[in-house]
Protein backbone atom coordinates (compact mmCIF):
# COMPACT_ATOMS: atom_id res chain seq x y z
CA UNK A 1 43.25 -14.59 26.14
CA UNK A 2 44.40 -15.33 22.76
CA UNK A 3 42.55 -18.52 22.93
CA UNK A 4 39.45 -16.27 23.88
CA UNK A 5 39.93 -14.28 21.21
CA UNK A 6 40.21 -16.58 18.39
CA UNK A 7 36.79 -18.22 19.69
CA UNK A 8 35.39 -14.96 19.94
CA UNK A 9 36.52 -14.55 16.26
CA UNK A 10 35.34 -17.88 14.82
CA UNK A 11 31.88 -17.35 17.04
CA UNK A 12 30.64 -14.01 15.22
CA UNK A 13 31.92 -15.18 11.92
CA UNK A 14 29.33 -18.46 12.15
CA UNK A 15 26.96 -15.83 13.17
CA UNK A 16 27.46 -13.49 9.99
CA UNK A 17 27.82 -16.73 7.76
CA UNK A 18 24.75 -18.15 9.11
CA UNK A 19 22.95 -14.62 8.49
CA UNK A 20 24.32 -14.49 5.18
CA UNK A 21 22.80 -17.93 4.53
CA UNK A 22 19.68 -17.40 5.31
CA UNK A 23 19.31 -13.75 3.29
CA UNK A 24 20.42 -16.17 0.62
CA UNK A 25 18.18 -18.46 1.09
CA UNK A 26 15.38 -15.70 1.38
CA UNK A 27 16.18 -14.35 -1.52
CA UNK A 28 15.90 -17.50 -3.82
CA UNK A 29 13.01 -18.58 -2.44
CA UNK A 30 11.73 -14.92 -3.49
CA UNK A 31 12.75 -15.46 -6.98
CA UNK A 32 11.36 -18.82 -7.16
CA UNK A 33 7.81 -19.16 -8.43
CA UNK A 34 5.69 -22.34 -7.22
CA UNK A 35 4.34 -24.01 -10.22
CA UNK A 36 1.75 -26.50 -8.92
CA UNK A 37 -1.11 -26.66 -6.87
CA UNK A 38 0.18 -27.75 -2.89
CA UNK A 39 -1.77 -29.88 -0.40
CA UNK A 40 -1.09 -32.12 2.80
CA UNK A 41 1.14 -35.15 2.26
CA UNK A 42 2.89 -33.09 -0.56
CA UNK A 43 6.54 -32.55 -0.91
CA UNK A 44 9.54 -31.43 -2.80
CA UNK A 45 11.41 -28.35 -3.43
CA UNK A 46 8.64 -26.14 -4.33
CA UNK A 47 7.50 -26.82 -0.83
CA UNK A 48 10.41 -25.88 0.80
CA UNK A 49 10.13 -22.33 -1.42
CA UNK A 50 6.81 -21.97 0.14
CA UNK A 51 7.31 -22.61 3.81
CA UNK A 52 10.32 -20.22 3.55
CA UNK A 53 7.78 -17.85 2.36
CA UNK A 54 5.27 -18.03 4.85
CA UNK A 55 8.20 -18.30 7.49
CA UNK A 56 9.14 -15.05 6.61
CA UNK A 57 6.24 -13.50 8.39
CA UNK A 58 6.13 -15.21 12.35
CA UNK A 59 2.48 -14.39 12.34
CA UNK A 60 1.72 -16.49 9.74
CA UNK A 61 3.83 -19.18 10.15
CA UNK A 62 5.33 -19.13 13.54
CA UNK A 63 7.35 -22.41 14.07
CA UNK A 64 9.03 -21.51 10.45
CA UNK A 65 10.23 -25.20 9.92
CA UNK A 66 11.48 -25.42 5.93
CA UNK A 67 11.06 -29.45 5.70
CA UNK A 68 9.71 -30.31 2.35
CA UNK A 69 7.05 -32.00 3.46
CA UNK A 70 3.39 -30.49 3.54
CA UNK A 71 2.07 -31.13 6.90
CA UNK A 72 -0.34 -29.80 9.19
CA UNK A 73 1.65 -27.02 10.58
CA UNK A 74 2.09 -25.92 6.94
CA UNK A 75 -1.61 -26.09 6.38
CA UNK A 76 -1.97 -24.14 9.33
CA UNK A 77 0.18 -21.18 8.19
CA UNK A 78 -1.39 -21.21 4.37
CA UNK A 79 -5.10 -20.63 6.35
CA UNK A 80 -3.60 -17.80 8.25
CA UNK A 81 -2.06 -16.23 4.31
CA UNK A 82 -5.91 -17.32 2.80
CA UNK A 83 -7.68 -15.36 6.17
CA UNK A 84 -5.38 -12.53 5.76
CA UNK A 85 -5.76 -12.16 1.66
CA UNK A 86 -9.24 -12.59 1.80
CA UNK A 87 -9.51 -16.11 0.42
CA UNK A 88 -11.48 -19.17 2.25
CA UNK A 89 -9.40 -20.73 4.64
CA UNK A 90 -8.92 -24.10 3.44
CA UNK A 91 -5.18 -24.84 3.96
CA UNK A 92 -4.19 -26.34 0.80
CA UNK A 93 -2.83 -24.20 -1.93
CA UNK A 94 -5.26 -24.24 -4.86
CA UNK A 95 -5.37 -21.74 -8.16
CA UNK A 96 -6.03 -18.72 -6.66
CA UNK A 97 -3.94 -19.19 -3.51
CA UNK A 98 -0.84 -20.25 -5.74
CA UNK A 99 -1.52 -16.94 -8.19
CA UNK A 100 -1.56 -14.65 -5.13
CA UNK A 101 1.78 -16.27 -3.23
CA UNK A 102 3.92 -15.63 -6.61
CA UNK A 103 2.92 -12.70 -6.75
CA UNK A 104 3.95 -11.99 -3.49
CA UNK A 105 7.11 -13.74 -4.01
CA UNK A 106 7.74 -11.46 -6.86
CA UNK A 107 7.43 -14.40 -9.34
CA UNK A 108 4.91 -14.80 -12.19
CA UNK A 109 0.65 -15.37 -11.34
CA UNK A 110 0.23 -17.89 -13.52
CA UNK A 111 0.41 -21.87 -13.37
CA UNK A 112 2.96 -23.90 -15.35
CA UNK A 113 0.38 -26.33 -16.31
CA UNK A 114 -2.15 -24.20 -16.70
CA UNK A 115 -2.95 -21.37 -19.94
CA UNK A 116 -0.52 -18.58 -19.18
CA UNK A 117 -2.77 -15.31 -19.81
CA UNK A 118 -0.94 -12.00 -21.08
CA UNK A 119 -1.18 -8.86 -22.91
CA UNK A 120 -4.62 -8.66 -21.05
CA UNK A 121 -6.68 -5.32 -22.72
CA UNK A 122 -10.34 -3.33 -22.01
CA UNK A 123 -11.95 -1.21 -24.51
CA UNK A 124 -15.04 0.70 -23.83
CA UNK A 125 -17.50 2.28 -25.88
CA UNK A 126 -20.00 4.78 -25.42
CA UNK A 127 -23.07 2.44 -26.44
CA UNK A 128 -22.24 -0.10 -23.24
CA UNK A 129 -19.98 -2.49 -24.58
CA UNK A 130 -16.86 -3.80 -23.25
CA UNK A 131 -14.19 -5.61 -24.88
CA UNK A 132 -12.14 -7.54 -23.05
CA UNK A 133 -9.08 -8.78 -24.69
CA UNK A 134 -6.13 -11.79 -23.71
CA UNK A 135 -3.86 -14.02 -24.90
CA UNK A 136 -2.72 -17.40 -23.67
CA UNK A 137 0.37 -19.49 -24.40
CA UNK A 138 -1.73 -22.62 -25.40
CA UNK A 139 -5.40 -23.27 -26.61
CA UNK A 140 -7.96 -22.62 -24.30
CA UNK A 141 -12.01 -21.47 -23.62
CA UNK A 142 -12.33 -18.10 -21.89
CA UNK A 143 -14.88 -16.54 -19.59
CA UNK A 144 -15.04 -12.75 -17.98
CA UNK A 145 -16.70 -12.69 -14.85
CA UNK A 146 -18.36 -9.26 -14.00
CA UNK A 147 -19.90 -7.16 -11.85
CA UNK A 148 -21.14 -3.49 -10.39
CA UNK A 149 -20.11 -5.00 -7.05
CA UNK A 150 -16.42 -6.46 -5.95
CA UNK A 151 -16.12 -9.76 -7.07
CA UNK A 152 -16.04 -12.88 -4.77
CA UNK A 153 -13.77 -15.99 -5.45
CA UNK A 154 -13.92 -19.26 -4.20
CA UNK A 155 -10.79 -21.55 -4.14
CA UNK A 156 -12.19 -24.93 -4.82
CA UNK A 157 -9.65 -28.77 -5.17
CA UNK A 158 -8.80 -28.36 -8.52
CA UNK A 159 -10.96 -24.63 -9.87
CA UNK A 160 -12.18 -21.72 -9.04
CA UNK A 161 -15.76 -20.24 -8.63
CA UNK A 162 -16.85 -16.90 -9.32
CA UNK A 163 -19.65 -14.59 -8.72
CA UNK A 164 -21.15 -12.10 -10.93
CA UNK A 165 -22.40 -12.30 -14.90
CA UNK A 166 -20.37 -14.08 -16.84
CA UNK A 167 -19.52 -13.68 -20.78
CA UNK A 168 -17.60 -16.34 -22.33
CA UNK A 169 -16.16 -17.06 -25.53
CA UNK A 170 -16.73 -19.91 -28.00
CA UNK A 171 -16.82 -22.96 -27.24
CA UNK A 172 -13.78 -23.69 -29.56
CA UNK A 173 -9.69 -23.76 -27.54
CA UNK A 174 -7.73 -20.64 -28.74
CA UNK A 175 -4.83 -18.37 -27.94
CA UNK A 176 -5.90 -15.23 -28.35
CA UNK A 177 -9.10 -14.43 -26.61
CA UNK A 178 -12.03 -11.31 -26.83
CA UNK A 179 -15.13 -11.35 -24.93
CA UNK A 180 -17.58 -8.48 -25.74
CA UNK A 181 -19.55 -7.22 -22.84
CA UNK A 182 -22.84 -5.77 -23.59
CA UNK A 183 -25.49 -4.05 -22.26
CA UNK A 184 -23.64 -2.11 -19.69
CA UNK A 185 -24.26 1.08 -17.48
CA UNK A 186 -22.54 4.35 -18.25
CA UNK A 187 -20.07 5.89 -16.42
CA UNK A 188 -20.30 3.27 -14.16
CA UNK A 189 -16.95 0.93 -12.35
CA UNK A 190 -17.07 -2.70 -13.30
CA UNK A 191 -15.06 -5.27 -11.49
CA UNK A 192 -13.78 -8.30 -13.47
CA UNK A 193 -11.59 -11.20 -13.39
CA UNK A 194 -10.48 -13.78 -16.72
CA UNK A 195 -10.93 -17.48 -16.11
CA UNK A 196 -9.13 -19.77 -18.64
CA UNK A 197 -9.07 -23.53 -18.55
CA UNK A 198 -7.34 -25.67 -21.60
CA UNK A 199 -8.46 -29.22 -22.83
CA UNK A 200 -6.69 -30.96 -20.00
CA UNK A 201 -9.17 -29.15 -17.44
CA UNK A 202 -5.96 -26.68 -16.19
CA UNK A 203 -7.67 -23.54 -14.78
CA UNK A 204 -6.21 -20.00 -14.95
CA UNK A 205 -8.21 -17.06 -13.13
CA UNK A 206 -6.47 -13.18 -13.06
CA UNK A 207 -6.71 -11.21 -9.37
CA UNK A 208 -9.82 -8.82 -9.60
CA UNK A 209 -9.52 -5.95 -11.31
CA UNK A 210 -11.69 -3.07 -12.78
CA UNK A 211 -12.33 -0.90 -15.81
CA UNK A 212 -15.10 2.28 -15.70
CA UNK A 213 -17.57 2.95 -19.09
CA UNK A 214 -18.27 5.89 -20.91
């Protein structure tokens, strides 16, 4: 009985340890924030982080193997995230895809490599103008895309296309960015997203969001 006991004992205490390690392991891979662009044949820590993401929901990744390695079952499970966000199923993890999973994984949107945009401001004035104002932590070309309508993104290899107008800025690299809008309805909801890309060809796009006019 003793003997029973004492393998009862060291039973549920692998149980809770092996609980405890993987809320641990959750919870890093939560805090971690994925800071390249992810495709098949891939592998490292960062795609470890992201399998233990998508593993976290069985729907989207039901086999929830954390290998490393970026294979087709992980490909799988990043179409089922695109389908369910809204994004073109292509299974690899481009600009847009990465933004949206660190968000989700509570880390920051942006990409390493890529312009870091912040401090991200609209003005409006009453004679149809917009001004839409960033910053970035390097040098790099801006362009609002906008539109009356919600805005559709593609996830491309290595970019990210947008539909709607476009206003861009000069053609010269900079950190701090304003695009004046013009010529726009009053009273009237505008959807918009920033796209930033540096001298390297690293692309940066915001999620959609909106501003109204006077």
């Amino acid at each position: 009985m003793k003997t029973n006991s004492i393998s009862q004992r060291t039973t549920i205490l692998s149980t809770l340890f092996g609980v405890a390690m993987i809320v641990a392991l959750s919870s890093y891979a939560y805090a971690d924030t994925l800071t390249r662009q992810l495709d098949v044949g891939m592998s490292g820590s960062d795609v470890s982080s992201l399998q233990t993401f998508l593993a976290a929901d069985s729907s989207l990744y039901p086999q929830g193997l954390v290998t490393g390695y970026f294979g087709s079952l992980t490909a799988s499970a990043v179409s089922r995230f695109q389908t369910r966000n809204g994004l073109p199923a292509v299974g690899r993890v481009g600009p847009l895809t990465l933004g949206l999973i660190n968000t989700q994984m509570g880390g920051t949107t942006n990409i390493t490599s890529a312009p870091i945009i912040s401090n991200a401001t609209v003005s409006t004035t009453g004679q149809g103008y917009a001004i839409i104002h960033w910053q970035t932590n390097k040098p790099a070309q801006g362009t609002v895309y906008y539109s009356t309508s919600p805005l559709v993104m593609t996830e491309n290899s290595n970019d990210v296309t947008v539909n709607g107008s476009a206003a861009s800025t000069d053609t010269s690299l900079k950190n701090v960015q304003d695009v004046t809008i013009s010529n726009l309805a009053s009273n009237t909801t505008y959807y918009y997203v920033i796209y930033t890309r540096d001298a390297n060809g690293n692309v940066q796009v915001t999620w959609p969001t909106s501003f109204k006019t006077q």
